[in-house]
Structure formats: C-alpha cells, structure tokens
Protein backbone atom coordinates (compact mmCIF):
# COMPACT_ATOMS: atom_id res chain seq x y z
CA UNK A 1 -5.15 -20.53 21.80
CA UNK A 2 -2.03 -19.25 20.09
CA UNK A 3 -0.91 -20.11 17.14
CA UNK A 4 -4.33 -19.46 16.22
CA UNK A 5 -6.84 -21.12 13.70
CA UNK A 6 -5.18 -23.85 11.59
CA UNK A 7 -7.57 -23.36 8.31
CA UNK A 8 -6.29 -19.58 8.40
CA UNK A 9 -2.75 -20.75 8.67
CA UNK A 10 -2.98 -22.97 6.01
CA UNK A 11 -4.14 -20.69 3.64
CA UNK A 12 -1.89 -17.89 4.71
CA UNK A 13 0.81 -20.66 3.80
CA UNK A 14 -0.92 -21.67 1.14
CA UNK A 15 -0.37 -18.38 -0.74
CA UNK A 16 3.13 -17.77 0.62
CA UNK A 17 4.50 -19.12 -2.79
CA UNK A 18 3.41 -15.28 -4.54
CA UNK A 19 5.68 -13.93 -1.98
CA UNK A 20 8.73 -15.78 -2.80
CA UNK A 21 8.85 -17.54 0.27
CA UNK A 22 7.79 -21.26 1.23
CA UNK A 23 5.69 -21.31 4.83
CA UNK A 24 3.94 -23.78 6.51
CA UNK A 25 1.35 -23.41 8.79
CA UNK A 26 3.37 -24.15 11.56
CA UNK A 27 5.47 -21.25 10.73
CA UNK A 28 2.73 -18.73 11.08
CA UNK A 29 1.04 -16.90 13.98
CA UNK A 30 -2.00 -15.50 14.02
CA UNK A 31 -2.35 -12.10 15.81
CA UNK A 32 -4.86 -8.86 16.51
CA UNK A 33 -3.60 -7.18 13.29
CA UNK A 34 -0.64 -5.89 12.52
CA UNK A 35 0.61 -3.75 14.79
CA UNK A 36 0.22 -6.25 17.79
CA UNK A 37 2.56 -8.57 15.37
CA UNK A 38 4.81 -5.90 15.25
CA UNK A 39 4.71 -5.20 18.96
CA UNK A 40 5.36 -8.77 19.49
CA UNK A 41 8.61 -8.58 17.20
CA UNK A 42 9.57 -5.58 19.26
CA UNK A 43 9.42 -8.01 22.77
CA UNK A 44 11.12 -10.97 21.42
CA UNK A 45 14.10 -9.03 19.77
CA UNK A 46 14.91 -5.96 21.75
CA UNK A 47 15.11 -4.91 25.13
CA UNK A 48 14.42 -1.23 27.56
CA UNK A 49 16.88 0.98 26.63
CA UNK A 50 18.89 -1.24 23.50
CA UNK A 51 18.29 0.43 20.05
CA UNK A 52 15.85 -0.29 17.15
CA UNK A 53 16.81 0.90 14.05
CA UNK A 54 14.15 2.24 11.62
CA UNK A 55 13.87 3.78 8.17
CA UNK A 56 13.35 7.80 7.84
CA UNK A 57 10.54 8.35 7.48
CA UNK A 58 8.70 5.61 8.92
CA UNK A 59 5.44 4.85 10.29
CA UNK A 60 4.62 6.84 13.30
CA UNK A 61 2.58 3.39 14.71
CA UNK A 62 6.14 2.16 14.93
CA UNK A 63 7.49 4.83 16.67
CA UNK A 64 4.82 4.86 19.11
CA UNK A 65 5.55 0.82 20.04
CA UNK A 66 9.12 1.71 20.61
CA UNK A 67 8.64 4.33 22.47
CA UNK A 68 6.26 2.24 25.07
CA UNK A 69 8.85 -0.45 25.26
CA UNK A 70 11.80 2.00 26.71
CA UNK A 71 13.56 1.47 23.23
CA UNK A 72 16.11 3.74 21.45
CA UNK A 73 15.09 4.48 18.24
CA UNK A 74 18.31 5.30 15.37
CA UNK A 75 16.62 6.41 12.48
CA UNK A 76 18.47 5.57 9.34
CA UNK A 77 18.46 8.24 5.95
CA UNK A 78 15.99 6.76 3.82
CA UNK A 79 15.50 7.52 -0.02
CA UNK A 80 12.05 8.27 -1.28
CA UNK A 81 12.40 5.45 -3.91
CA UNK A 82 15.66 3.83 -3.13
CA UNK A 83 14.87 2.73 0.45
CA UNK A 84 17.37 3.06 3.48
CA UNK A 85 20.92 3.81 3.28
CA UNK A 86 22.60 0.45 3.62
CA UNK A 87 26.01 1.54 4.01
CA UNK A 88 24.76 3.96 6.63
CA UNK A 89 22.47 1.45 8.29
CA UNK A 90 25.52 -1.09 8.41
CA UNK A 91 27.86 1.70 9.87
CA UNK A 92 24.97 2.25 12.55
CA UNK A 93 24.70 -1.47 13.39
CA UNK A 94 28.52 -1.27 13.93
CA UNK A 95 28.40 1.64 16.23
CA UNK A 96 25.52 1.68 18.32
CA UNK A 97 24.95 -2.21 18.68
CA UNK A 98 21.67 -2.22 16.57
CA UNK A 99 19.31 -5.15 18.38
CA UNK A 100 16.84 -4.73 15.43
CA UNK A 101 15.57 -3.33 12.52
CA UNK A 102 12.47 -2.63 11.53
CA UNK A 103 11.75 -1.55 7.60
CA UNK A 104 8.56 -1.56 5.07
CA UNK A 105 9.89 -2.86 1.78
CA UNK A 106 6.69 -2.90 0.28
CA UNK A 107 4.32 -0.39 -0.39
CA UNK A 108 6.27 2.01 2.39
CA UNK A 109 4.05 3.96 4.57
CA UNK A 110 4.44 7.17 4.02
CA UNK A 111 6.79 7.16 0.82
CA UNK A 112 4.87 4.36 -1.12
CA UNK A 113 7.99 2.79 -2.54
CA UNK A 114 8.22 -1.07 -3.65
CA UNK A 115 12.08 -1.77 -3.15
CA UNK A 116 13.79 -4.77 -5.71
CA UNK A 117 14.67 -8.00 -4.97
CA UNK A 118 18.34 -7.42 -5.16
CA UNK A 119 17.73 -4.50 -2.12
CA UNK A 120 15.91 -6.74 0.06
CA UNK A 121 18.61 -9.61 -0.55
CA UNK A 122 21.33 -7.20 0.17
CA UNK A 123 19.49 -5.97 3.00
CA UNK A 124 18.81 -9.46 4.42
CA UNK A 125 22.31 -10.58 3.99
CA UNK A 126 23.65 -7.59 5.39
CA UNK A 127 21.33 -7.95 8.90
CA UNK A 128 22.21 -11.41 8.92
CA UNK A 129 26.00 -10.90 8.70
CA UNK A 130 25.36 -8.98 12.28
CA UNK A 131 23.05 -10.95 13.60
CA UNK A 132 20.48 -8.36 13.46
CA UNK A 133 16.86 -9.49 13.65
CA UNK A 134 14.87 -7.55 10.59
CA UNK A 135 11.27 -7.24 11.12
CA UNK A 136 9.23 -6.60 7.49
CA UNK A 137 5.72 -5.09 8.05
CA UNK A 138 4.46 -6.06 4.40
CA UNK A 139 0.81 -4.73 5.38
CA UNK A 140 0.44 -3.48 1.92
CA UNK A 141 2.36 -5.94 -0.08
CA UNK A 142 -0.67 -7.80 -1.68
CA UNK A 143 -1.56 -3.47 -2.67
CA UNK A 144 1.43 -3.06 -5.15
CA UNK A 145 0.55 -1.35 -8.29
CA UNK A 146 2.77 -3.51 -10.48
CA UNK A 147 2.15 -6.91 -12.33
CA UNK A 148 1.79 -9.95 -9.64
CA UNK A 149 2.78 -9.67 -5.78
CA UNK A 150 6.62 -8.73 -5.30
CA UNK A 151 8.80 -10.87 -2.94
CA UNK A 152 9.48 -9.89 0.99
CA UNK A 153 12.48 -10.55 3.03
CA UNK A 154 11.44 -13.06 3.29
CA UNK A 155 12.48 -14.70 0.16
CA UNK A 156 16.05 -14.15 1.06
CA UNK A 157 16.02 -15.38 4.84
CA UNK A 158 18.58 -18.33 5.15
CA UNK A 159 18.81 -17.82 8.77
CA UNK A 160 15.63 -17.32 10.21
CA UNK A 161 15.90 -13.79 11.64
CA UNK A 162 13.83 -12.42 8.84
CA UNK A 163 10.23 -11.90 11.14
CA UNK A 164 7.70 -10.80 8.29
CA UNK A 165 4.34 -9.50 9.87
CA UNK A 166 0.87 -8.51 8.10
CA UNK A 167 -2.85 -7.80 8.22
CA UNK A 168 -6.08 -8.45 6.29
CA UNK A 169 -7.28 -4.93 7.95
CA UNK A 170 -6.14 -3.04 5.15
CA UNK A 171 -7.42 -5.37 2.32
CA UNK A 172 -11.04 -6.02 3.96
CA UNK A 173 -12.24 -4.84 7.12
CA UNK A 174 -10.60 -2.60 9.80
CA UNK A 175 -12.56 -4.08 12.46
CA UNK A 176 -11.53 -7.58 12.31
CA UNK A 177 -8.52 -7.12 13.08
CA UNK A 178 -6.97 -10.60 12.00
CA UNK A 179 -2.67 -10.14 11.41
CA UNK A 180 -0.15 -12.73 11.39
CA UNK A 181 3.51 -13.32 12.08
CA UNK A 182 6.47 -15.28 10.48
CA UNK A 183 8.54 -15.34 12.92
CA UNK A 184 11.34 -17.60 12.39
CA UNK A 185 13.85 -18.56 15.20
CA UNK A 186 11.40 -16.26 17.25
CA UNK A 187 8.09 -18.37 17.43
CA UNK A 188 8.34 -20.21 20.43
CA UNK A 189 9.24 -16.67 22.10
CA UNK A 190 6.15 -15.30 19.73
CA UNK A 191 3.75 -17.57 20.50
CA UNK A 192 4.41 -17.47 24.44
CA UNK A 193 4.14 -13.42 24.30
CA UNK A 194 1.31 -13.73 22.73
CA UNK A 195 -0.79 -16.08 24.78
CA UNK A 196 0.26 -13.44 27.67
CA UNK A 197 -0.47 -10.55 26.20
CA UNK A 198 -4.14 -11.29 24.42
CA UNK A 199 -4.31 -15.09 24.86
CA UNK A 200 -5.37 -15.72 21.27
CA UNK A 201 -7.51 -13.82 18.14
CA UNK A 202 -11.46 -14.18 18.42
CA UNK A 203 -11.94 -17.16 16.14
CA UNK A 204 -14.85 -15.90 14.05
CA UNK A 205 -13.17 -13.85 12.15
CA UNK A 206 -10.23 -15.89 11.52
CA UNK A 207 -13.09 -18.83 9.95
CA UNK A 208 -14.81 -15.57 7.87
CA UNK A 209 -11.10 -14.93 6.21
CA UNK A 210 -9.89 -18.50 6.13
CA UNK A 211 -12.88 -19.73 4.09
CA UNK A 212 -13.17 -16.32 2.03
CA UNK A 213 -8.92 -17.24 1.04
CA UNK A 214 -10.19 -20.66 0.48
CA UNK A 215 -12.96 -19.82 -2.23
CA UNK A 216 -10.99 -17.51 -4.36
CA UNK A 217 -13.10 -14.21 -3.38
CA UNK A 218 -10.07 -12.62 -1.49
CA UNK A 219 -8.18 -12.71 -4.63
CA UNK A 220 -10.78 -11.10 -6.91
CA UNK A 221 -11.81 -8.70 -4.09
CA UNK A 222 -7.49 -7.15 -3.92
CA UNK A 223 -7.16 -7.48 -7.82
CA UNK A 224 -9.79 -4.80 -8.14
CA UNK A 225 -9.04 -2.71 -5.19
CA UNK A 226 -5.25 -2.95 -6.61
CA UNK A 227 -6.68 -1.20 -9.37
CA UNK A 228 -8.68 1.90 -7.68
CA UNK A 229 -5.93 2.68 -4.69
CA UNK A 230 -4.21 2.92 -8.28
CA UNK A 231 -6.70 5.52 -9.62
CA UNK A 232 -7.21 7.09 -6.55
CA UNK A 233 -3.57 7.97 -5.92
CA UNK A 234 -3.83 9.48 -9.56
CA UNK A 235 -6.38 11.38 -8.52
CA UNK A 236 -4.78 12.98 -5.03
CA UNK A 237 -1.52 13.14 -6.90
CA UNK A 238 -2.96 15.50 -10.02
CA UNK A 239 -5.42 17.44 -7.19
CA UNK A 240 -2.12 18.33 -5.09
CA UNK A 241 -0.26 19.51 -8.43
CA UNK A 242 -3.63 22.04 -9.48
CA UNK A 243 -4.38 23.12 -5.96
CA UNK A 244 -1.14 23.30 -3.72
CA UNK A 245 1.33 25.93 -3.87
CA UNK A 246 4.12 26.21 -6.06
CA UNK A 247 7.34 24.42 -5.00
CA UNK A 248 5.11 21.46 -3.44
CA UNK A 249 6.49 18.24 -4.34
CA UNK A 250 4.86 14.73 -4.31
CA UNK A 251 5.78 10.97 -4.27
CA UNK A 252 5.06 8.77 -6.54
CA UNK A 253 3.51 5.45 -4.46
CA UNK A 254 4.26 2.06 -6.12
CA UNK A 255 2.09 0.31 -3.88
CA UNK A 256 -0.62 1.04 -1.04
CA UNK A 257 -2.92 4.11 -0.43
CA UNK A 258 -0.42 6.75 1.25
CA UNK A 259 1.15 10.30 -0.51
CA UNK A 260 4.53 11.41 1.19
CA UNK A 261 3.85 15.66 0.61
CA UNK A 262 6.55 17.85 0.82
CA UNK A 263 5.51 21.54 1.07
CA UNK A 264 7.16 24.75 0.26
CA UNK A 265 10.02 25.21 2.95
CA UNK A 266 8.19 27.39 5.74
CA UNK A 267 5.56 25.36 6.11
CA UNK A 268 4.46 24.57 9.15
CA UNK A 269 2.76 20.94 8.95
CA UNK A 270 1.45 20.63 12.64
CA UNK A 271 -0.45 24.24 12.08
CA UNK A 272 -1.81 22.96 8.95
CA UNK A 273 -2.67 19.67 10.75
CA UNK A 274 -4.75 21.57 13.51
CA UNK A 275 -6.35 23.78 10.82
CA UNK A 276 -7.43 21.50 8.57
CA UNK A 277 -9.55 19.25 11.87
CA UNK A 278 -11.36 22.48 11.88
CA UNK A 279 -12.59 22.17 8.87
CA UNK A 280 -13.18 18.21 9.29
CA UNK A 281 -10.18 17.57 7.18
CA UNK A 282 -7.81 14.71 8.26
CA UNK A 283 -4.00 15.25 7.69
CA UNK A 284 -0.74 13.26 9.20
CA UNK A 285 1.90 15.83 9.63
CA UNK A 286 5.26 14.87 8.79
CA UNK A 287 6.70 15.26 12.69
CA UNK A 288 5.13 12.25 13.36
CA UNK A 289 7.19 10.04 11.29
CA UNK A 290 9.81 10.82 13.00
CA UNK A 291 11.71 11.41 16.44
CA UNK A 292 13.70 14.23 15.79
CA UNK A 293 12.61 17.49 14.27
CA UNK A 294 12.78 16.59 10.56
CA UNK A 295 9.59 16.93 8.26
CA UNK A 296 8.13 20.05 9.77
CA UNK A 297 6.93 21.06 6.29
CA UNK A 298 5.86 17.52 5.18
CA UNK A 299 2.39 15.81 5.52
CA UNK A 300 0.95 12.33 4.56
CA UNK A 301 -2.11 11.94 2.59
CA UNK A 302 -4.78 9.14 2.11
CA UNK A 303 -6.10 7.91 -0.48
CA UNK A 304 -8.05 5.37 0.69
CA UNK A 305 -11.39 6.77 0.10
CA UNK A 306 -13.52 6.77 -3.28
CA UNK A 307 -12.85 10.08 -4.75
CA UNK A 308 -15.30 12.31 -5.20
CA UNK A 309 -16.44 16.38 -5.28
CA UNK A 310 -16.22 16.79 -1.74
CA UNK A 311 -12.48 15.29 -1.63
CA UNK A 312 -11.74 17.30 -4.78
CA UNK A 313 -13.25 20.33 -2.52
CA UNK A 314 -11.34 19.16 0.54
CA UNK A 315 -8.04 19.23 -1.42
CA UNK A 316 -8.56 23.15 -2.74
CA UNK A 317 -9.12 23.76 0.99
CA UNK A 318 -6.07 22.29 2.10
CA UNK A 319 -3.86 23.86 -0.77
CA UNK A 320 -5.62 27.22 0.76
CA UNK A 321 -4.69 26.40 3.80
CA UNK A 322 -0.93 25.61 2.78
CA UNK A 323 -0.70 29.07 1.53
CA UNK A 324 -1.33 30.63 5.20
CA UNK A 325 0.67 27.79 7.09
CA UNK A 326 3.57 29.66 5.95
C-alpha cells in the first residue's frame, strides 16, 4: 500500500541531508518511477484547462503528461546555463494565473545545466510569494559532474509547496522502476492518487534498492558512473565538433547524460530524426521539447552508452546526415 516500503523510505531520508534538505520517511512516497511522481504532482496541483508553466526547453515526457491532463502549458525563455527567466516567469504567473511550475534544476534534460543555490532560493521564494506549487524532477541530481551532490528546491522550501520527485531508473536499472515523491502540503492528496491510480510499487524491488542504499553499494556504484557519463559526454561533445557541420553548436552538461545540439539554421531536425531510424540511429529532435514551433534545427543526444567505434561511426553518419537535412 501507498506510501510504500518503510526501509526504502528511510534510507531515501536517510540520505536527504546531501541534498540540503531534512526528510523523514513519513515525508516520502514511493512511486513507479519518475514520471508517475510527476504525473501525480500534475493531479494534485493543477486542473483541465488551468496552466502549467515549464522551462524552454524542457522534457518532452513532461509535455506529454500535460497534455493528457487537458493542461495549458506557458513555456517560459530558458537560458542554456542560467536556467528560466525569473522576471519573465514571475510576469507570467501574474498574467495568466500560473497553477504550477514545473522545472529541472539539476542536471536539466536536454540542456544539462546544474543551476546555484542562490537561483533555486530565488526561485523558491519567488513561487512561494504566489502561491505557486513548484514541482523539481531532480532525476539526475545524484549524476552532477561537480564535487558532492548539489542542493534541490528543496533546501529552500519554508512553505511546503516545493514537491521534489526522483528515480533510481536512471542510476541502476530501467526496469525497476522504483521513484519517489516529496510532496509537502500535497501528500495526503499524493498518497490517495496514488493508491487509485496503481495502488502501490511491487515491493521486491523497493527491498533490492532499500538494502543495496543500506550497504553502501549504491554510493560506490553513482561515484563511478558520475565519472564515465563524465567521459562519455567528452567523448559525444569532441565527436560532434570533428564530424558535424560548421556553425553546429553544443552544450556543455554539468550533470546527467543528455547534449542540447543546435544545428546550422536550415536544419530540419524531424527529417534528420526519420533518417537517422533508417540507419538504426536514435535521435530526439528538438520539436519535441517544446509546444510551439521552436527548435526545428535542434536535436538531443545521449550519452548514456559506453562509447565505442560503432558510436564514433554512428556520429560521422549523423554529421553526414546533417549536411543533407538542410
């Protein structure tokens, strides 16, 4: 039954203190990965037809929630390192009655940015001063390329409408698919979604995680993948500057697996998205970050595999292929 397995709780409280935030079991949720946490911050803060506000670019599983719930998605400017416009994103709340926002502060999919403490604060407080539920998916916070884990929202919540979500999906297995929820003022609500929407996580998995948190392997295990998603990006990164055209530009991740491509101006990213599955090569095109027509000649790349010849190969292809996208 929801909340879900106490020894997983504890230890996901347990380790709360390396986020900058103090949680106790009872704060925490257990949930079917990340996106279902997500999903269930959607239905407790924001109704058919009210408005969500998101970065832009933002995660196209995002996108695809809102859009299933009847919600209005605002998409606030969003800089490739600095994070979203807060002036712009206060103006918004202002205007259009903003029911929520929903932001990556750590290790951003697509850009890959980590933002500072003194954003997030002045993010937090500036949500809070509207009454404006944020909703932090820190799925890759414990995959930050920087010395020790960086703080969430979190840290700065006085209020309780900071609802953090993650997943160990990412960090160990896809298939277990074991998130969790922080949900503040929202748990009661939470916890009651979620015991009608999947009644509760299969408990096997949540004992497999709890006890590997418990005997120190989980932290060994992401202090060494830390450190080749590091090299990998390296990798992608230098094999997009020798094989794309000229003019392509690159970000510069602090955090997580993802590169945020922008390609030479006539571009077309969802022809070079179909072309590339023809030759067995996986691509996100930028158009799917997004709900308006912005990113046409953008793509997202992963780095999440080991690299090796045939990705090296795979990435002269794709430049190729950039060159008669256009």
């Amino acid at each position: 039954m929801p909340p879900g397995l106490r020894a997983l709780r504890r230890q996901i409280a347990r380790r709360s203190g390396d986020m900058g935030c103090s949680l106790s079991p009872d704060d925490i949720i257990i949930t079917s990965g990340a996106l279902e946490a997500v999903q269930l911050a959607l239905r407790a803060t924001v109704q058919p037809g009210q408005v969500l506000a998101v970065e832009s670019p933002t995660y196209y599983g995002v996108l695809e929630c809102a859009n299933s719930l009847g919600l209005e998605v605002v998409e606030i400017p969003t800089h490739p390192q600095g994070g979203m416009d807060l002036d712009e994103l206060g103006r918004t709340i202002r205007r259009r009655k903003v029911r929520a926002c929903f932001v990556m502060t750590n290790g951003h999919n697509p850009l890959g940015y980590v933002l500072s403490d003194a954003y997030k604060k002045a993010l937090v407080d500036l949500t809070a001063k509207h009454g404006v539920p944020l909703i932090d998916d820190d799925i890759h916070g414990d995959l930050t390329f920087g010395e020790g884990r960086p703080t969430t929202t979190k840290t700065f919540d006085r209020s309780g409408l900071v609802i953090l979500c993650s997943s160990f999906s990412k960090l160990l297995s896809p298939g277990y698919r074991v998130g969790w929820i922080a949900a503040g003022r929202f748990a009661a609500k939470i916890e009651r979604l979620k015991m009608l929407a999947s009644v509760a996580v299969a408990s096997l998995p949540q004992m497999v995680i709890a006890e590997f948190l418990e005997s120190g392997g989980y932290d060994r295990h992401v202090r060494q993948l830390r450190s080749n998603l590091a090299n990998q990006v390296d990798q992608v990164r230098q094999g997009v500057a020798r094989y794309f055209p000229a003019g392509t530009r690159v970000s510069r991740p602090a955090g997580g697996y993802m590169l945020w491509v922008e390609l030479p101006k006539r571009t077309d990213a969802i022809q070079l998205h179909h072309a590339a599955l023809s030759r067995r090569i996986s691509v996100l095109p930028g158009p799917m970050c997004t709900t308006t027509r912005r990113y046409q000649n953008f793509m997202r790349l992963s780095c999440g595999h080991v690299w090796t010849e045939a990705h090296e190969r795979a990435l002269i292809a794709l430049g190729r292929l950039c060159e008669r996208t256009r």
